[in-house]
C-alpha atoms as a PDB file:
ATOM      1  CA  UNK A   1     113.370 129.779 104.455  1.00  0.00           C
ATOM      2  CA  UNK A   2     113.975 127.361 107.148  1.00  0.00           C
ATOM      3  CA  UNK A   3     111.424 127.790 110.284  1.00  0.00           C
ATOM      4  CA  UNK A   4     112.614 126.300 113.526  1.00  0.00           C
ATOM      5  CA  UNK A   5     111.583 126.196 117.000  1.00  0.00           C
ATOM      6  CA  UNK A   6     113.239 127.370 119.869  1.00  0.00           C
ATOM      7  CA  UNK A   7     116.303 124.811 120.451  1.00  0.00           C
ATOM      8  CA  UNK A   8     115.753 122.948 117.279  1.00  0.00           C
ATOM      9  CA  UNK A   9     118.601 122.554 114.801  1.00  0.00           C
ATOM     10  CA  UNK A  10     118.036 122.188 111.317  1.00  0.00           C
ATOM     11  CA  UNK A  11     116.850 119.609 109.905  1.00  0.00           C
ATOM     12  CA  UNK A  12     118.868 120.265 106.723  1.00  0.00           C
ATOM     13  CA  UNK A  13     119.762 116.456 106.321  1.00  0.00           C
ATOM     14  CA  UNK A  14     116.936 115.048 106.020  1.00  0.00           C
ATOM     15  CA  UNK A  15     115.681 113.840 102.075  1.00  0.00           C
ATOM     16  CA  UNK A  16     111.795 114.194 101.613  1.00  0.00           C
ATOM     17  CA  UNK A  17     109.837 112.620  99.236  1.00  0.00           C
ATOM     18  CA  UNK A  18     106.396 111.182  97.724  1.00  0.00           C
ATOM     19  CA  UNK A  19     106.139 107.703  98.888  1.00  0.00           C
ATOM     20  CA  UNK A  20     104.366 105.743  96.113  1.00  0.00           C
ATOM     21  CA  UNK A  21     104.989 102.158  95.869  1.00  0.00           C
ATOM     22  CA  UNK A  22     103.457  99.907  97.876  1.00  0.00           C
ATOM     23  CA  UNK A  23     106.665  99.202  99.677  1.00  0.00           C
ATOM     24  CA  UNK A  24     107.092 102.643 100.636  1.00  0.00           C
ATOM     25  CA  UNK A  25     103.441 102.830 101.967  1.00  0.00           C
ATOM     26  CA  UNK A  26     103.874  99.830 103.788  1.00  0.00           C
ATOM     27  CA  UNK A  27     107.232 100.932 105.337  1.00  0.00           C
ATOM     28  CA  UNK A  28     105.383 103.881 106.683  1.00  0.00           C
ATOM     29  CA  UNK A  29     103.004 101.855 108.626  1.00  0.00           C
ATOM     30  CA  UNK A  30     104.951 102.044 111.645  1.00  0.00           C
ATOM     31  CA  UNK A  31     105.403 105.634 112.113  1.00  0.00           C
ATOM     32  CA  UNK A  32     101.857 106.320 111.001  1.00  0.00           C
ATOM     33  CA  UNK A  33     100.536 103.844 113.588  1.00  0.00           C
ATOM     34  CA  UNK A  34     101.890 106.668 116.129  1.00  0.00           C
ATOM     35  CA  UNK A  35      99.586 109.030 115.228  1.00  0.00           C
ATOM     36  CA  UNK A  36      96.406 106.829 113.868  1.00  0.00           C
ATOM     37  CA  UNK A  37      96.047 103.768 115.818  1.00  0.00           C
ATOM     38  CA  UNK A  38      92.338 102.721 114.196  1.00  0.00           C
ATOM     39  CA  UNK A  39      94.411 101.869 111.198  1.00  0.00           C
ATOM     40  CA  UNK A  40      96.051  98.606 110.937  1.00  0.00           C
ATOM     41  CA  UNK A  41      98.776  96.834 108.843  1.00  0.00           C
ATOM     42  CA  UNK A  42      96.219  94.713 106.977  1.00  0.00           C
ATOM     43  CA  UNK A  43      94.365  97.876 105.950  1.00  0.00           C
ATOM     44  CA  UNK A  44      96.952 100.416 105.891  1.00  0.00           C
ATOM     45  CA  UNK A  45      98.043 100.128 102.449  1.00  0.00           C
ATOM     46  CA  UNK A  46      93.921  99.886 100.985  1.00  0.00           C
ATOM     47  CA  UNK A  47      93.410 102.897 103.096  1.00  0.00           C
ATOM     48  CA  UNK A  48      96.232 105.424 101.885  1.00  0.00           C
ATOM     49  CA  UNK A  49      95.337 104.469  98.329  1.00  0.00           C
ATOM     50  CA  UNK A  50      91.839 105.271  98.736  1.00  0.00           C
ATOM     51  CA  UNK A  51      92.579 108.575  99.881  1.00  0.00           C
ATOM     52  CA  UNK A  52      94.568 109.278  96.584  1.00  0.00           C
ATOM     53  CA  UNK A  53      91.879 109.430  94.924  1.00  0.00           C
ATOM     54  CA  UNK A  54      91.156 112.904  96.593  1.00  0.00           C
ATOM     55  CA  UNK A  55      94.307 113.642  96.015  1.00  0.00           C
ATOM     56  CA  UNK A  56      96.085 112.377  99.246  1.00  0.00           C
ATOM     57  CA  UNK A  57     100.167 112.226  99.161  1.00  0.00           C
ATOM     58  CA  UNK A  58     102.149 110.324 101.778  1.00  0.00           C
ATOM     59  CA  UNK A  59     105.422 112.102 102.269  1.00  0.00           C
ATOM     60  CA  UNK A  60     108.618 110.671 104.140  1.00  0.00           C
ATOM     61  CA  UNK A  61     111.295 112.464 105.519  1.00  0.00           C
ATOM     62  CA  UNK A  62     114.662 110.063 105.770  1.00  0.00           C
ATOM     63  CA  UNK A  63     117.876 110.175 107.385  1.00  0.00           C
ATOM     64  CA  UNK A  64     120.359 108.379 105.950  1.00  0.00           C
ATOM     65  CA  UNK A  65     118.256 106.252 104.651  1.00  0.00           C
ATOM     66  CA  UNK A  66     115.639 105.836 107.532  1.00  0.00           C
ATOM     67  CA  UNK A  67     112.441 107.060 107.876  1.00  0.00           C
ATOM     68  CA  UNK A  68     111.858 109.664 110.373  1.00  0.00           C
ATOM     69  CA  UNK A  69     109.032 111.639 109.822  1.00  0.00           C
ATOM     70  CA  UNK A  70     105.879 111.247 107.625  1.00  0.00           C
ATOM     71  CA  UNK A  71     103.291 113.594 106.524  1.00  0.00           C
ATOM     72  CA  UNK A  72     100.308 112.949 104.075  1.00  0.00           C
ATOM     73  CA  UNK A  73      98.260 116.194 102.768  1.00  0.00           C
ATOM     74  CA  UNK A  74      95.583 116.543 100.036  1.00  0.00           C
ATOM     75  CA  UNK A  75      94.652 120.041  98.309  1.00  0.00           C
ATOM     76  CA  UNK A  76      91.028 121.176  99.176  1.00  0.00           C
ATOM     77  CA  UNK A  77      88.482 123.619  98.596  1.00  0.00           C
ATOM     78  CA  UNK A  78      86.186 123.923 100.816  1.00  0.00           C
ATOM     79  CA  UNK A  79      83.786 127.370 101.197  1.00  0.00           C
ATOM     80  CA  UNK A  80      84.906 128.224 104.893  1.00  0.00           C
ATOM     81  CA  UNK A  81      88.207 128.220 103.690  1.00  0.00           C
ATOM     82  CA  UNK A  82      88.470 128.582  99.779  1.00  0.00           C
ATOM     83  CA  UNK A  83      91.952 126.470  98.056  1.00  0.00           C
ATOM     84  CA  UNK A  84      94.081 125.391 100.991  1.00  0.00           C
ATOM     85  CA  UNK A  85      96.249 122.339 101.639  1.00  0.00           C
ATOM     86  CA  UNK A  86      95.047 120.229 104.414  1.00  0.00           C
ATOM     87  CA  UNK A  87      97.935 118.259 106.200  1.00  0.00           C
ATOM     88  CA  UNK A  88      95.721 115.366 107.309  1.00  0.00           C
ATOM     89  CA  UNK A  89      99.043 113.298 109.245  1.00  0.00           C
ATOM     90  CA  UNK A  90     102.139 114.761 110.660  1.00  0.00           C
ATOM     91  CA  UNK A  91     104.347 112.357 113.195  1.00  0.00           C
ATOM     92  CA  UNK A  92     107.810 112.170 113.959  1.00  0.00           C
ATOM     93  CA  UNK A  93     109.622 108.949 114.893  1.00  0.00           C
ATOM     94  CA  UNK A  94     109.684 109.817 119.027  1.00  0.00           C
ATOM     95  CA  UNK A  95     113.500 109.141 119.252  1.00  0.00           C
ATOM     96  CA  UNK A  96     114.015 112.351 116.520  1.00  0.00           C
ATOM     97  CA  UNK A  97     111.865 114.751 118.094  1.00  0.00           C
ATOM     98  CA  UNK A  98     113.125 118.247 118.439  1.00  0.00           C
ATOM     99  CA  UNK A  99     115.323 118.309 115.477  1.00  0.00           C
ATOM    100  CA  UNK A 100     113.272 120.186 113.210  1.00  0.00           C
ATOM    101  CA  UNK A 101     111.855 117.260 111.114  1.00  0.00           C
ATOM    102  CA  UNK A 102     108.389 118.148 111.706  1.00  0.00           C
ATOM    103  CA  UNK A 103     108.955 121.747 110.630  1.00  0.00           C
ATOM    104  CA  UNK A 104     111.054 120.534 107.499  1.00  0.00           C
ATOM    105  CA  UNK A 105     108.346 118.409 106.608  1.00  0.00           C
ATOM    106  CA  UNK A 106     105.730 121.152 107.023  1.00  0.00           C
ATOM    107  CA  UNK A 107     108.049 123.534 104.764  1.00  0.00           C
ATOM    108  CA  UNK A 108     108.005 121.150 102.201  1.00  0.00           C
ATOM    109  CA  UNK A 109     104.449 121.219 102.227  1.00  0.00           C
ATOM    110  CA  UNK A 110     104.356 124.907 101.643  1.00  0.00           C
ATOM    111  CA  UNK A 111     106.747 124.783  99.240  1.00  0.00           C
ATOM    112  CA  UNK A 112     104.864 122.801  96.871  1.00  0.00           C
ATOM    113  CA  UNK A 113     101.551 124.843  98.256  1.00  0.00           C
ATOM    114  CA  UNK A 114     103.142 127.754  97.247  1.00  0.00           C
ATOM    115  CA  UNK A 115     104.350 126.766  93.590  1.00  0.00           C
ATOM    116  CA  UNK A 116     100.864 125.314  93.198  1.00  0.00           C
ATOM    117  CA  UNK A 117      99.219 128.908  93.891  1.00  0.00           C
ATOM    118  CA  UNK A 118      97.232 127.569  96.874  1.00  0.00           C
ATOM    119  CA  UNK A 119      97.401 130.160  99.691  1.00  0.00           C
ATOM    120  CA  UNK A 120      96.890 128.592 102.691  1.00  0.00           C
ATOM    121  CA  UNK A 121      97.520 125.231 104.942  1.00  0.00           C
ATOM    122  CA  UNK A 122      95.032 124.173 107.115  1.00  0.00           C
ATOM    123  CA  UNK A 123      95.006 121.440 109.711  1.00  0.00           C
ATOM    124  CA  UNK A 124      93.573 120.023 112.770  1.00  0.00           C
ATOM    125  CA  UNK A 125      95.972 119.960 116.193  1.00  0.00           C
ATOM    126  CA  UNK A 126      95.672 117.268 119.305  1.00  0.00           C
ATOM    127  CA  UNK A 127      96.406 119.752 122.479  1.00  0.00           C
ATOM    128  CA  UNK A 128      99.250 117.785 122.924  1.00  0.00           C
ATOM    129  CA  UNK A 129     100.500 119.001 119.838  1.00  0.00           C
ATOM    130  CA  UNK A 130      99.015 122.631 119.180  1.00  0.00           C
ATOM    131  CA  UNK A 131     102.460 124.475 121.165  1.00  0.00           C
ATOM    132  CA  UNK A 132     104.711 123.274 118.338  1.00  0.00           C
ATOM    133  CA  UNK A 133     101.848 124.239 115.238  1.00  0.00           C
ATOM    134  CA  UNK A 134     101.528 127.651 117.499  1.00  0.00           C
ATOM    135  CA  UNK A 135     105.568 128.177 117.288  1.00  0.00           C
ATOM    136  CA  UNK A 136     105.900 127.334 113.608  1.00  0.00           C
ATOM    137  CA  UNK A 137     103.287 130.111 112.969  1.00  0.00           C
ATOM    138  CA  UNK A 138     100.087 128.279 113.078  1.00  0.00           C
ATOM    139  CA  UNK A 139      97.076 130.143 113.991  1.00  0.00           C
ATOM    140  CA  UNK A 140      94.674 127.840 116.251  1.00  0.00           C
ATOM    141  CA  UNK A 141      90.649 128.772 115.764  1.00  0.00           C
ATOM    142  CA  UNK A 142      88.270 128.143 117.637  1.00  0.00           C
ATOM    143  CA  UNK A 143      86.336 125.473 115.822  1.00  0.00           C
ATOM    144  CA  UNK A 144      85.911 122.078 117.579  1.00  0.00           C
ATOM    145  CA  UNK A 145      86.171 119.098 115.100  1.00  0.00           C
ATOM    146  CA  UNK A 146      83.414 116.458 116.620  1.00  0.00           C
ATOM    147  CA  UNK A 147      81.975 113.149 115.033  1.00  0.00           C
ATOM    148  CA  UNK A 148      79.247 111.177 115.411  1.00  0.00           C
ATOM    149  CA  UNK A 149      78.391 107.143 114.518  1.00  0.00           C
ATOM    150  CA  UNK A 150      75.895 107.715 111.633  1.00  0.00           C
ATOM    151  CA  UNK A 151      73.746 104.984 112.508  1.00  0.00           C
ATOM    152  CA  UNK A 152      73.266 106.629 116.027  1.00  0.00           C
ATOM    153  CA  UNK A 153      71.740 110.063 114.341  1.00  0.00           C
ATOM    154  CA  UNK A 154      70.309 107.958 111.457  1.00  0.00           C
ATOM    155  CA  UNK A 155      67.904 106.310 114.287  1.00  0.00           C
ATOM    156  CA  UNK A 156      66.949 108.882 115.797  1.00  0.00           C
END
């Protein structure tokens, strides 16, 4: 089942897939620096491997050839929300927008989710970003993710 927006098309062109070797990871860079911009090219490749080790996966989406979207999402279990897939990244290259990419790549996700017997996806939205989660299907809550700088609480 293909989900699209409102004046998408499908994005039935598009070839997703793990991205694995270091090449790939590195390739990636560019379109992930989109969405993180605390992560660099020196530590980019360090930092997605680290996260494997919980289980992270990097996922392209390419167009003949060319990567256009990117995803990376980890299985969790967490007791707020029992077994659920959390989709950590999600950009699209800016020039590709509107084509249903995003929503492919989300898809894909579930698909795998849903042959892995894990009943849920969760994931945190920028405003700027929670009108196309909210037309895919997502339900927004209410919870507010916030941080802190440990050694500012540590102090105290």
């Amino acid at each position: 089942m293909t989900l699209l927006r409102s004046g998408e098309r499908p994005a039935s062109d598009m070839t997703i897939r793990l991205l694995e070797t270091d090449a790939d990871i590195l390739a990636a860079f560019r379109l992930m620096s989109l969405l993180r911009e605390r992560v660099t090219p020196d530590t980019f490749l360090a930092e997605v491997r680290h996260q494997q080790h919980a289980g992270y996966q990097l996922i392209g989406g390419f167009l003949d050839g060319t990567l256009v979207a990117l995803a990376g999402s980890r299985p969790a279990h967490t007791l707020s929300r029992g077994e659920h897939v959390f989709v950590d990244d999600l950009v699209t290259d800016p020039d590709r927008r509107g084509e249903g990419h995003g929503t492919a790549m989300l898809a894909w996700i579930a698909s795998r989710a849903k042959a892995a017997g894990i009943p849920r996806i969760y994931l945190d939205s920028r405003a700027t970003a929670s009108g196309f989660y909210e037309q895919v299907g997502f339900t927004m809550m209410t919870s507010i993710p916030c941080w802190i700088d440990v050694e500012r609480l540590a102090s105290t």
